[in-house]
PDB file of N, CA and C in Angstrom:
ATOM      1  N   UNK A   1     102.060  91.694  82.203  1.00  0.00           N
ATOM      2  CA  UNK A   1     102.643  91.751  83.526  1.00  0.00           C
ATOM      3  C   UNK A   1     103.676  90.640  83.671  1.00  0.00           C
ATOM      4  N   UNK A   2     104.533  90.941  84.761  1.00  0.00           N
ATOM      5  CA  UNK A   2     105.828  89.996  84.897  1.00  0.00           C
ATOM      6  C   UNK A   2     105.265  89.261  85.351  1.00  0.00           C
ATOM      7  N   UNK A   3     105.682  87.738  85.884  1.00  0.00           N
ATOM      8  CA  UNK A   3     105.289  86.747  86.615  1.00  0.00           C
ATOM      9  C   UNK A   3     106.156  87.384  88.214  1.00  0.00           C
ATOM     10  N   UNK A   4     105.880  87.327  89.223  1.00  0.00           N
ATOM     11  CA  UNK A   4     106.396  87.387  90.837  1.00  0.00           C
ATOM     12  C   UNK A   4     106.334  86.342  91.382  1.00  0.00           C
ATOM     13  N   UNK A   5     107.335  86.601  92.135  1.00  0.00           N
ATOM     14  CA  UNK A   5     107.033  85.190  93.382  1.00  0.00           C
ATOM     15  C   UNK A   5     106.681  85.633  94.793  1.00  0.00           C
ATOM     16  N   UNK A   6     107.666  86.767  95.030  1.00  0.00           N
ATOM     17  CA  UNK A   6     107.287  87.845  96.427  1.00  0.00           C
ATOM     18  C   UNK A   6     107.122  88.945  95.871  1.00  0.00           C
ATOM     19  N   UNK A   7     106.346  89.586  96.048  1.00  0.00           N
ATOM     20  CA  UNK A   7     106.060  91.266  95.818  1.00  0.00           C
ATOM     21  C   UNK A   7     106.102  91.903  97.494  1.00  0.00           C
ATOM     22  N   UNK A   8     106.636  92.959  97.198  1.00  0.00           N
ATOM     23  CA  UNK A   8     106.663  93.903  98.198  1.00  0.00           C
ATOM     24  C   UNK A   8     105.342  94.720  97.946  1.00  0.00           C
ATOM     25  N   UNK A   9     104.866  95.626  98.864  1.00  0.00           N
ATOM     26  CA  UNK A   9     103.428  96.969  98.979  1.00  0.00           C
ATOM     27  C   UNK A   9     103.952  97.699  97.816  1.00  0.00           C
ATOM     28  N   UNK A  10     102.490  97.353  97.233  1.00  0.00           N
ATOM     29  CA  UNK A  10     102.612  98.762  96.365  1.00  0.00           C
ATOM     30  C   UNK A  10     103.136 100.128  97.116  1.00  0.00           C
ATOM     31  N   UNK A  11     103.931 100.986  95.778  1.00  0.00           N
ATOM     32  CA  UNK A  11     103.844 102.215  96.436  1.00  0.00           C
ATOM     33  C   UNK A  11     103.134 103.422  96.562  1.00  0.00           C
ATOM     34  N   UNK A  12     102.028 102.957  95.460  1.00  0.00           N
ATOM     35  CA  UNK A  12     101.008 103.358  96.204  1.00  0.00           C
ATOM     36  C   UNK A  12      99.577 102.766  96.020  1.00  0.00           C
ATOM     37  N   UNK A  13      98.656 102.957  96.701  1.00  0.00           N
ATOM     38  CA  UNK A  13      97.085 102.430  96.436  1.00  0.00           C
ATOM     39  C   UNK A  13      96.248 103.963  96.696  1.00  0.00           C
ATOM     40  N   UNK A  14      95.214 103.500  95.878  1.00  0.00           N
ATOM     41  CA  UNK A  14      94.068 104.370  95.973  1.00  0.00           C
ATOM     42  C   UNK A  14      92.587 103.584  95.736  1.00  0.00           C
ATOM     43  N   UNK A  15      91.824 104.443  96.205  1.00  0.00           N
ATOM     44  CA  UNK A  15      90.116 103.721  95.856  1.00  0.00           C
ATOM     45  C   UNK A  15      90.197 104.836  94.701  1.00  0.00           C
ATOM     46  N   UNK A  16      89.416 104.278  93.765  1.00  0.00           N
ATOM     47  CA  UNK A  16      88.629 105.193  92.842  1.00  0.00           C
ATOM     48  C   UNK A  16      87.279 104.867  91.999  1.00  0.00           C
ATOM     49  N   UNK A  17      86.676 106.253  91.730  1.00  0.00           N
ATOM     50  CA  UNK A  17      85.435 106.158  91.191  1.00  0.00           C
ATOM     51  C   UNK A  17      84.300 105.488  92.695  1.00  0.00           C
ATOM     52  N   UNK A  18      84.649 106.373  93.364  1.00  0.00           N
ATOM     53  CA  UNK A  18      83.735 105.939  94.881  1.00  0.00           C
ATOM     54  C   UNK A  18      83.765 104.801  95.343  1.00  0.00           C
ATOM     55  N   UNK A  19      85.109 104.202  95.391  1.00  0.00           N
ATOM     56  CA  UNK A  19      85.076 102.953  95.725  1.00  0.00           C
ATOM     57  C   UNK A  19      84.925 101.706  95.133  1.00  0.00           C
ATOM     58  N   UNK A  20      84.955 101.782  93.290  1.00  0.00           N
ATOM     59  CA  UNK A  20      84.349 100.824  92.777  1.00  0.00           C
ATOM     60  C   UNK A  20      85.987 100.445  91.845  1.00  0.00           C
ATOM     61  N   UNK A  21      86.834 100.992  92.422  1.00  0.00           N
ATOM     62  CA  UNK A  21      88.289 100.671  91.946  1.00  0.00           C
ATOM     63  C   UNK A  21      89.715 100.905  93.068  1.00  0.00           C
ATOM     64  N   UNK A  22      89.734  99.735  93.181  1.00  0.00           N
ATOM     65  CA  UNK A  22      91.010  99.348  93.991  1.00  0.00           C
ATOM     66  C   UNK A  22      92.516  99.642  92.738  1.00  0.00           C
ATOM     67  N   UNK A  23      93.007 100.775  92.602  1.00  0.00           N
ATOM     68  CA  UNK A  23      94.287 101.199  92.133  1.00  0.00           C
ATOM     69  C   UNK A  23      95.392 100.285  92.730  1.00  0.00           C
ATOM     70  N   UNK A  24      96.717 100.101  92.357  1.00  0.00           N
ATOM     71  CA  UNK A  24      97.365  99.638  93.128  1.00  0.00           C
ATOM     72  C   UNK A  24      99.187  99.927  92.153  1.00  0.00           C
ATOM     73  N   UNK A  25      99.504 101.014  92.330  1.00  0.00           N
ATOM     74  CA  UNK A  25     101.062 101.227  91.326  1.00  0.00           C
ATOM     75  C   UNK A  25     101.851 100.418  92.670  1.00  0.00           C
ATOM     76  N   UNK A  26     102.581  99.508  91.368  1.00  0.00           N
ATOM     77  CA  UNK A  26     103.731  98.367  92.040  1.00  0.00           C
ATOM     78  C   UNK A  26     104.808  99.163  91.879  1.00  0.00           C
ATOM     79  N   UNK A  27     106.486  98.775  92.532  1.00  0.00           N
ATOM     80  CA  UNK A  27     107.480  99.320  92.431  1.00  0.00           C
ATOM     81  C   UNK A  27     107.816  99.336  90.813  1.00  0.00           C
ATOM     82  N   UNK A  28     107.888  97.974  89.950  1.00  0.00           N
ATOM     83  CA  UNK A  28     107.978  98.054  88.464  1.00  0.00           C
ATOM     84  C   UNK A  28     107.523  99.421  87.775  1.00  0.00           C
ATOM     85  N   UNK A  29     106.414 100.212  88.316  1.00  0.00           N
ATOM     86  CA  UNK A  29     105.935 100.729  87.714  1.00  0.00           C
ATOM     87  C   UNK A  29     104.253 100.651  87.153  1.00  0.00           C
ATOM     88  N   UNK A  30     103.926  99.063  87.246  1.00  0.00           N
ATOM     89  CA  UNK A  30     102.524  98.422  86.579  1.00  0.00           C
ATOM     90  C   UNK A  30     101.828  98.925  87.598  1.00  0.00           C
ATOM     91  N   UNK A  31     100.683  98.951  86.987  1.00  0.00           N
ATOM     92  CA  UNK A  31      99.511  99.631  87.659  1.00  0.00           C
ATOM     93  C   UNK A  31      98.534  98.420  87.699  1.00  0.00           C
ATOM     94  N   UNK A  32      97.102  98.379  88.402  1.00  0.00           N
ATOM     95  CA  UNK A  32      96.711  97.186  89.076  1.00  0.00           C
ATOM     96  C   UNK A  32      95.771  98.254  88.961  1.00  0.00           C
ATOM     97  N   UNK A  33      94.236  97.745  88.388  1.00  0.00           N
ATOM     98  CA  UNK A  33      93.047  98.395  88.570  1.00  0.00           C
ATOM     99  C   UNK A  33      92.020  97.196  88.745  1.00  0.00           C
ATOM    100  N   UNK A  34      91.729  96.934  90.289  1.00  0.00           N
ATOM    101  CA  UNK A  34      90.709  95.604  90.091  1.00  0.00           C
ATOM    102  C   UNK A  34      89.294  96.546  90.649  1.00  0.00           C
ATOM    103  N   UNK A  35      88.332  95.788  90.068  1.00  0.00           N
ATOM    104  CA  UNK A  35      87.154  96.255  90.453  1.00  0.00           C
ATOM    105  C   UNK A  35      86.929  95.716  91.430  1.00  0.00           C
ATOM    106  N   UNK A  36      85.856  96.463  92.458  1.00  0.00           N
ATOM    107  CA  UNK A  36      85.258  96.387  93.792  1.00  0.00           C
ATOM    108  C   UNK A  36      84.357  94.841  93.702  1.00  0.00           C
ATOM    109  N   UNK A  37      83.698  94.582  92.643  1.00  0.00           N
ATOM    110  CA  UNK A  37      82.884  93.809  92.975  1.00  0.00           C
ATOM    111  C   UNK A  37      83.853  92.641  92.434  1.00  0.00           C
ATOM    112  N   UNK A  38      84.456  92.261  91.740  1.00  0.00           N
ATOM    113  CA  UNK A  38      85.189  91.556  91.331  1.00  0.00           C
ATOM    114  C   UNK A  38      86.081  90.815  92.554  1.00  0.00           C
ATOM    115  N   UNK A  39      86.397  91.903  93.175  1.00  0.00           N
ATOM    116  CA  UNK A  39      87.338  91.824  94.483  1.00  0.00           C
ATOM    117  C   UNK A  39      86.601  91.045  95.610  1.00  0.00           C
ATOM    118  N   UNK A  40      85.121  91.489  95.709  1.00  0.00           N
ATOM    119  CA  UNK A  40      84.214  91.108  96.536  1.00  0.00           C
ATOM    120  C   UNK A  40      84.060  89.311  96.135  1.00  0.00           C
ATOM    121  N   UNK A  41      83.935  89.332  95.025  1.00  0.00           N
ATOM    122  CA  UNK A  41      83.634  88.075  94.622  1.00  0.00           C
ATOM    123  C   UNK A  41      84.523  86.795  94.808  1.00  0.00           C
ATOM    124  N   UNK A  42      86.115  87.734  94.639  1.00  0.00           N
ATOM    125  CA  UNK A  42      87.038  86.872  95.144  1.00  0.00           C
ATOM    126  C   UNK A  42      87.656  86.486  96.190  1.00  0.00           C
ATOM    127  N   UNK A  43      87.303  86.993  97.510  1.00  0.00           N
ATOM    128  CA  UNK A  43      87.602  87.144  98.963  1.00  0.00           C
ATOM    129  C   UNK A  43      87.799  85.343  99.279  1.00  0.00           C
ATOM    130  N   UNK A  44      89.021  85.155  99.851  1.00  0.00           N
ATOM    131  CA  UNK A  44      89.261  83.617 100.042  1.00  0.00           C
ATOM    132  C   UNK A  44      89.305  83.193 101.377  1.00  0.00           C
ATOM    133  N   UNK A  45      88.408  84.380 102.628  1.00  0.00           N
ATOM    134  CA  UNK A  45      88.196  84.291 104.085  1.00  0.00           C
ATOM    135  C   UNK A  45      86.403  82.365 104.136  1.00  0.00           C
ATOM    136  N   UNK A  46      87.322  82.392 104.947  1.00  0.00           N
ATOM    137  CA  UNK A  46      86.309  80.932 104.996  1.00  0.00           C
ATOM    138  C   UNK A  46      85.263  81.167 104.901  1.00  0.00           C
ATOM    139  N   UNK A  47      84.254  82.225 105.033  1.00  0.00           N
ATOM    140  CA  UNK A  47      82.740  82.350 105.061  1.00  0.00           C
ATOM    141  C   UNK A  47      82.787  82.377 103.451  1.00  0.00           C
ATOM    142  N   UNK A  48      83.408  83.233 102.580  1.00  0.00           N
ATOM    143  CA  UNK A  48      83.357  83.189 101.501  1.00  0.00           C
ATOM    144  C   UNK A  48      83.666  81.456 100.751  1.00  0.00           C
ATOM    145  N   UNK A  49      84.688  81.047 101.198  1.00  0.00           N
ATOM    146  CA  UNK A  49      85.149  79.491 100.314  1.00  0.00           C
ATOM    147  C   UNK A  49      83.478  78.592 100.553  1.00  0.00           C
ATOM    148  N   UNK A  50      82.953  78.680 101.789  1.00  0.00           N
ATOM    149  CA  UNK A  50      82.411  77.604 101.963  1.00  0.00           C
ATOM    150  C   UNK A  50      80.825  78.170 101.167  1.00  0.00           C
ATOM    151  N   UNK A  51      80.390  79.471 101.436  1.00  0.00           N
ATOM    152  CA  UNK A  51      79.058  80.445 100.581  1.00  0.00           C
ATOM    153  C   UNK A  51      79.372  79.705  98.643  1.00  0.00           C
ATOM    154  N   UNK A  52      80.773  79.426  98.583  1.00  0.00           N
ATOM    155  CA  UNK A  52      81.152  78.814  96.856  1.00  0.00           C
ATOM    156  C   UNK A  52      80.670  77.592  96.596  1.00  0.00           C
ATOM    157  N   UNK A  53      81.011  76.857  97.586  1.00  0.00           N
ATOM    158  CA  UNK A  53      80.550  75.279  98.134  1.00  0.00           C
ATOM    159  C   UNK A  53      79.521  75.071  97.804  1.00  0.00           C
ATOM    160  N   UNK A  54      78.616  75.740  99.098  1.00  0.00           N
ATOM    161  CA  UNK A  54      77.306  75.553  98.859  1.00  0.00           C
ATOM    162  C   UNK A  54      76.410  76.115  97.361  1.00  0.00           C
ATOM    163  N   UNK A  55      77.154  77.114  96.770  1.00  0.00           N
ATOM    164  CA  UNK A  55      76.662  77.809  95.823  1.00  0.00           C
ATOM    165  C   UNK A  55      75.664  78.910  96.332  1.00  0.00           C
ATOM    166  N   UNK A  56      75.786  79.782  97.638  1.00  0.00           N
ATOM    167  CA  UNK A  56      75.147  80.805  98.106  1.00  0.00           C
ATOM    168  C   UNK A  56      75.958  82.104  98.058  1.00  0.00           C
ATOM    169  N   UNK A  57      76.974  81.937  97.068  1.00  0.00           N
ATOM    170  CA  UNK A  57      77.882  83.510  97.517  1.00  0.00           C
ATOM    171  C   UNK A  57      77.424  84.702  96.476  1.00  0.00           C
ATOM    172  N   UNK A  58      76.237  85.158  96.529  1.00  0.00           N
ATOM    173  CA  UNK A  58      75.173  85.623  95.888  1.00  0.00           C
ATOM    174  C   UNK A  58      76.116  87.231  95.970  1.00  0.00           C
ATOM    175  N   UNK A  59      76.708  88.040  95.122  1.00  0.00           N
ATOM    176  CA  UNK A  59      77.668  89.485  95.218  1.00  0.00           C
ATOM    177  C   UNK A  59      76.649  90.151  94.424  1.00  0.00           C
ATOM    178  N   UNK A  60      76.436  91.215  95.375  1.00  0.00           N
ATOM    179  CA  UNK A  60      75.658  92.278  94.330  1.00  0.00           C
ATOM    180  C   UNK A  60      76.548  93.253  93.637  1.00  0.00           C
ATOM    181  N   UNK A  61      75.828  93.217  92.297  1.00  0.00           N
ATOM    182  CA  UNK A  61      76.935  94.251  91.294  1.00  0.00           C
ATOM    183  C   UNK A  61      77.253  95.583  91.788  1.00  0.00           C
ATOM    184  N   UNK A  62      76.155  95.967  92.934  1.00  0.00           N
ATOM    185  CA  UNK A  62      76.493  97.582  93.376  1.00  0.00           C
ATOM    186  C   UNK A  62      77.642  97.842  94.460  1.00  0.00           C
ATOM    187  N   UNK A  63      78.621  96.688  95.156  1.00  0.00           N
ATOM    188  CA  UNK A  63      79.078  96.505  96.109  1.00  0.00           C
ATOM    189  C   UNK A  63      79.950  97.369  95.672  1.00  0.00           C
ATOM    190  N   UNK A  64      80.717  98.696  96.691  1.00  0.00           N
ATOM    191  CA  UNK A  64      81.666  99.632  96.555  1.00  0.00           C
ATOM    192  C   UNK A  64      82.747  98.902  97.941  1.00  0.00           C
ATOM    193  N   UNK A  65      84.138  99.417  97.843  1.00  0.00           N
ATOM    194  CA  UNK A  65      84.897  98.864  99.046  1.00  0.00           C
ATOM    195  C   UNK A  65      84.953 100.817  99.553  1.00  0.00           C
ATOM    196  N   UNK A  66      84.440 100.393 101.163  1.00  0.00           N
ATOM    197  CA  UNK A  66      84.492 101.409 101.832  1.00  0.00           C
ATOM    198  C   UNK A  66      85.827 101.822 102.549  1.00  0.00           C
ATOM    199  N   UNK A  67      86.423 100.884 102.679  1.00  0.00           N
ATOM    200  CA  UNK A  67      87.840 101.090 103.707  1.00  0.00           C
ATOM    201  C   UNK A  67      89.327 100.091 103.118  1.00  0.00           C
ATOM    202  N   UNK A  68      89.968 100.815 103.209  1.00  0.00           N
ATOM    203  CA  UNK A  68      91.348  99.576 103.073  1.00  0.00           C
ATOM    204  C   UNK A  68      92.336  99.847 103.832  1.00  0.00           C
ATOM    205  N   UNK A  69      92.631  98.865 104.422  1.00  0.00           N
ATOM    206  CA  UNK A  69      94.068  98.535 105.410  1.00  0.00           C
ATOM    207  C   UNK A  69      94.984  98.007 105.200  1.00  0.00           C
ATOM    208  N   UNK A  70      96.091  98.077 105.826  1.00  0.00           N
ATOM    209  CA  UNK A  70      97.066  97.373 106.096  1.00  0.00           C
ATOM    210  C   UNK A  70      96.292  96.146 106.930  1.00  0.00           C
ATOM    211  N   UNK A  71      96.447  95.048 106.661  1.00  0.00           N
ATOM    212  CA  UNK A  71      96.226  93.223 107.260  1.00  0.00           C
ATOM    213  C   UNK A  71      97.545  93.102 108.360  1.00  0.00           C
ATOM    214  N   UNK A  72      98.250  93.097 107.303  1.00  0.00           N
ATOM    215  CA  UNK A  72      99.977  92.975 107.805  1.00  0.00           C
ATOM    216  C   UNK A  72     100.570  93.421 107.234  1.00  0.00           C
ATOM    217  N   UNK A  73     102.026  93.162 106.833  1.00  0.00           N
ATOM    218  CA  UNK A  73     103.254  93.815 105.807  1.00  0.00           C
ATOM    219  C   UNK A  73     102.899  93.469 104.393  1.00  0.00           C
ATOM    220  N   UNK A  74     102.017  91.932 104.857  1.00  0.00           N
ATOM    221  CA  UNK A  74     102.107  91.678 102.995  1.00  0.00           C
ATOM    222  C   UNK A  74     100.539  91.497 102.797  1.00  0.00           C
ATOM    223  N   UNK A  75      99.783  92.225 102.997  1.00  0.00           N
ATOM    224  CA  UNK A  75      98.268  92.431 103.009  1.00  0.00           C
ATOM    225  C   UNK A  75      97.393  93.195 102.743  1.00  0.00           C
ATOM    226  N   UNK A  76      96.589  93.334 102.098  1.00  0.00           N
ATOM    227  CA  UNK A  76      95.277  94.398 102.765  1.00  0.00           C
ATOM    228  C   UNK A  76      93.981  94.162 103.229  1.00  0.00           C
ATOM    229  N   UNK A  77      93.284  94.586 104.064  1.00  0.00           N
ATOM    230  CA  UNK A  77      91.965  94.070 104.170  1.00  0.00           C
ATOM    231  C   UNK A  77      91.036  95.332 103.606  1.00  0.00           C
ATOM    232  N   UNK A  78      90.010  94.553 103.106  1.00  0.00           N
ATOM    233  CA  UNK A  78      88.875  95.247 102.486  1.00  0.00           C
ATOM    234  C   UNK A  78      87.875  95.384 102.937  1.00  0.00           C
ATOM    235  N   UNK A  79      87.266  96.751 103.259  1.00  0.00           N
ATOM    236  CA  UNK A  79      85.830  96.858 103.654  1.00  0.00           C
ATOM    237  C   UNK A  79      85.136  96.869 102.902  1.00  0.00           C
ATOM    238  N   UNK A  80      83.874  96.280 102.268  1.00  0.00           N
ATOM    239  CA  UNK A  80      82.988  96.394 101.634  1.00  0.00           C
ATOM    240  C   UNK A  80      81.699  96.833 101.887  1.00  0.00           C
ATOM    241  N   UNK A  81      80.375  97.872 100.910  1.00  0.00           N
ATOM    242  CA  UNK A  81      79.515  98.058 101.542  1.00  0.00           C
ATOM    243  C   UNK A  81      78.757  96.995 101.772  1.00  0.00           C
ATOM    244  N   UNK A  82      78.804  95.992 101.724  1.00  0.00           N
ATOM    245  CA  UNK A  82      77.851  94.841 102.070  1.00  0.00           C
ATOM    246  C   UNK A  82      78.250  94.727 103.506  1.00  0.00           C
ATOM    247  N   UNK A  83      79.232  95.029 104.182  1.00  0.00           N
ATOM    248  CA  UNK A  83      79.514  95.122 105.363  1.00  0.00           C
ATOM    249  C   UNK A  83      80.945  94.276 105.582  1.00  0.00           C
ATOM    250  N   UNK A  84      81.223  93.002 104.781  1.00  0.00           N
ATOM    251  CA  UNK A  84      82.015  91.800 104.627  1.00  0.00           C
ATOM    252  C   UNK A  84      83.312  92.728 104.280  1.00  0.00           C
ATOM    253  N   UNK A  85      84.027  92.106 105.962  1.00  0.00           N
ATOM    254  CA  UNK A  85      85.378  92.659 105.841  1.00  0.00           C
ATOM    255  C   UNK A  85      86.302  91.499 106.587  1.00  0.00           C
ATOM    256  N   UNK A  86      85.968  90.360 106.275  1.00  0.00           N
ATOM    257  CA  UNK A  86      87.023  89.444 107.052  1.00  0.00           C
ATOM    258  C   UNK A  86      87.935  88.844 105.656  1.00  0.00           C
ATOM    259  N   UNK A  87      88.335  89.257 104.704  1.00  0.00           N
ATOM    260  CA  UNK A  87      89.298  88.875 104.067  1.00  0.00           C
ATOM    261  C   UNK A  87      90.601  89.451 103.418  1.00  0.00           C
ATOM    262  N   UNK A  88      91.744  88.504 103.706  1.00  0.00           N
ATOM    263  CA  UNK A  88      92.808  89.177 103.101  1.00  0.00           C
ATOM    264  C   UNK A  88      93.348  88.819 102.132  1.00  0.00           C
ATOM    265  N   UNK A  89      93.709  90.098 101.658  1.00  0.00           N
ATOM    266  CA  UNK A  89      94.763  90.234 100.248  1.00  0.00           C
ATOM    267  C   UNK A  89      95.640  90.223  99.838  1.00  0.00           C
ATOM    268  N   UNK A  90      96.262  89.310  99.799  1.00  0.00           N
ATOM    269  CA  UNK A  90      98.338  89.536  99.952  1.00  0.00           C
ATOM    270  C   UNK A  90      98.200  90.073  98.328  1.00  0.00           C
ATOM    271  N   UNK A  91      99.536  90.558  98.881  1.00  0.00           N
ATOM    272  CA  UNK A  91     100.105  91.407  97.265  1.00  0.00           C
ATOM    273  C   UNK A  91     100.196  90.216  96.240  1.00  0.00           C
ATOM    274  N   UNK A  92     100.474  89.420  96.186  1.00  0.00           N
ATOM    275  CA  UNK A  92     100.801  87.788  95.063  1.00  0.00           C
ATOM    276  C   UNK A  92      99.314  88.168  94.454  1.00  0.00           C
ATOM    277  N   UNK A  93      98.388  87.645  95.328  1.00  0.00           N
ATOM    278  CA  UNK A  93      96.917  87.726  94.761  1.00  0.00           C
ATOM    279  C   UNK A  93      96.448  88.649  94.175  1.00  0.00           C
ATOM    280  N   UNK A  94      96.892  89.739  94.958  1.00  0.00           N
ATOM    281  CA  UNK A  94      96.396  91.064  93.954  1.00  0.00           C
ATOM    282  C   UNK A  94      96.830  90.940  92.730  1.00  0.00           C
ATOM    283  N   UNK A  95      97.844  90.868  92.706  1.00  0.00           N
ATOM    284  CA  UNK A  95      98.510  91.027  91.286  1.00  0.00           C
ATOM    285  C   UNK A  95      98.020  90.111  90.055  1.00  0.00           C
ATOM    286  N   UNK A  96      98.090  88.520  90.847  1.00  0.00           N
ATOM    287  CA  UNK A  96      97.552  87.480  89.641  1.00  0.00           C
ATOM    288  C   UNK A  96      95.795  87.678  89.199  1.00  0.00           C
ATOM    289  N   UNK A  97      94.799  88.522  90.407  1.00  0.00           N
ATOM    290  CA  UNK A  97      93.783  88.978  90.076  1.00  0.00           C
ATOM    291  C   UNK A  97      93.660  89.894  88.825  1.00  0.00           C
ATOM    292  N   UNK A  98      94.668  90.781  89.265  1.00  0.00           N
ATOM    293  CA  UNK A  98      94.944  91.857  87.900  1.00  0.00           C
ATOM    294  C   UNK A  98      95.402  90.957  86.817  1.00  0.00           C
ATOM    295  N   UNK A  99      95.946  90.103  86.213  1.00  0.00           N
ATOM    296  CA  UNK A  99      96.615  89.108  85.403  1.00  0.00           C
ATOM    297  C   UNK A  99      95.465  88.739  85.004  1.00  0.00           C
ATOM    298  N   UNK A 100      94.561  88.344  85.299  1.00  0.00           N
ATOM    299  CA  UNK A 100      93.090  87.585  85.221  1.00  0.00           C
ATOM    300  C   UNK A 100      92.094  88.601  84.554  1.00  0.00           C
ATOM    301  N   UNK A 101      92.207  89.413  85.199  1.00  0.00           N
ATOM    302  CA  UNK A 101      91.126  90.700  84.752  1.00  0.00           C
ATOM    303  C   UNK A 101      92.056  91.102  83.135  1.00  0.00           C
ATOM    304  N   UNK A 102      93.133  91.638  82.977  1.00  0.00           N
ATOM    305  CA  UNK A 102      93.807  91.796  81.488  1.00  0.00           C
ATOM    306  C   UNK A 102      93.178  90.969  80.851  1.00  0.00           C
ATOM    307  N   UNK A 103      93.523  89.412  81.263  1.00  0.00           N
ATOM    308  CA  UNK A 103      93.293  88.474  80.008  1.00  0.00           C
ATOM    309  C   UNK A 103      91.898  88.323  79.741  1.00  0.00           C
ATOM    310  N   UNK A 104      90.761  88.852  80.589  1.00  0.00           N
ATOM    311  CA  UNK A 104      89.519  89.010  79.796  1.00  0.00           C
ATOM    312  C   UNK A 104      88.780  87.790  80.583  1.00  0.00           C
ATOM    313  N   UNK A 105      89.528  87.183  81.401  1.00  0.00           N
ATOM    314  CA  UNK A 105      88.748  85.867  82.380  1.00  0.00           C
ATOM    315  C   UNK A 105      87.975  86.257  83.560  1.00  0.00           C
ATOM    316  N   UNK A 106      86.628  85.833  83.275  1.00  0.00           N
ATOM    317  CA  UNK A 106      86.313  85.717  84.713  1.00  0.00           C
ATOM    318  C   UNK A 106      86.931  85.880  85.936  1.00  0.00           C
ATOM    319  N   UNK A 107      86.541  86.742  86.720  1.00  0.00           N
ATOM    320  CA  UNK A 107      87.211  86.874  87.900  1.00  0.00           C
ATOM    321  C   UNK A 107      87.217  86.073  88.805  1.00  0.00           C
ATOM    322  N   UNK A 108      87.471  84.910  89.204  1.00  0.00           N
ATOM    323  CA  UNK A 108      87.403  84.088  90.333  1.00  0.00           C
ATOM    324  C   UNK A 108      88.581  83.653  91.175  1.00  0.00           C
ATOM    325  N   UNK A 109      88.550  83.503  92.698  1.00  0.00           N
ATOM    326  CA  UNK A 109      89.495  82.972  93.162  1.00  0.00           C
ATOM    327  C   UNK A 109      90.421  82.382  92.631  1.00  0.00           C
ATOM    328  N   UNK A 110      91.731  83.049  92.070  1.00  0.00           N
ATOM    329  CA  UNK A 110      92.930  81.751  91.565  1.00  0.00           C
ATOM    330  C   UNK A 110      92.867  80.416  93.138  1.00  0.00           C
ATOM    331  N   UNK A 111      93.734  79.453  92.290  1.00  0.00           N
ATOM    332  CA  UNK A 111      94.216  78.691  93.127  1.00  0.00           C
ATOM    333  C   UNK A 111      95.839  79.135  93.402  1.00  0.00           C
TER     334      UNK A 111
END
């Protein structure tokens, strides 16, 4: 994948496999397949940063994302079945998530 600095919305997104894959085709062409729980794991809404802190951000492997939105222009928010839907996704993140997942690393919050 290229390196970005601003990305515009994909043109398009999809859930797949019942929710356990966030699709995401960029204008380039690259495609973006992050997993649900992966995604879950990386949510950077304050209940999540501080659950890291303490070491309580306990993600169950079965977590599917039920809903996705538009946040804003440069966003999405994620519903998850665990219920946890207060975090957003700017397109930058998505993308360096996908960057992370290729190279075979652990999925965790970039900085």
């Amino acid at each position: 994948m290229t390196h970005h600095t601003e990305l515009n919305a994909p043109e398009e997104i999809h859930l797949c496999n019942g929710g356990r894959t966030l699709e995401l085709i960029w204008e380039n062409g690259e495609i973006s397949r992050l997993a649900s729980t992966a995604l879950r794991r990386a949510c950077r809404c304050a209940y999540c940063e501080a659950a890291r802190r303490r070491g309580t951000d306990r993600v169950d492997g079965d977590i599917t994302i039920r809903n996705v939105a538009m946040a804003d222009l440069g966003a999405l928010q994620l519903t998850f079945s665990d219920g946890h839907d207060r975090g957003r996704f700017p397109w930058n993140y998505l993308y360096r998530l996908d960057d992370l997942h290729r190279l075979g690393n652990n999925v965790e919050a970039p900085a």
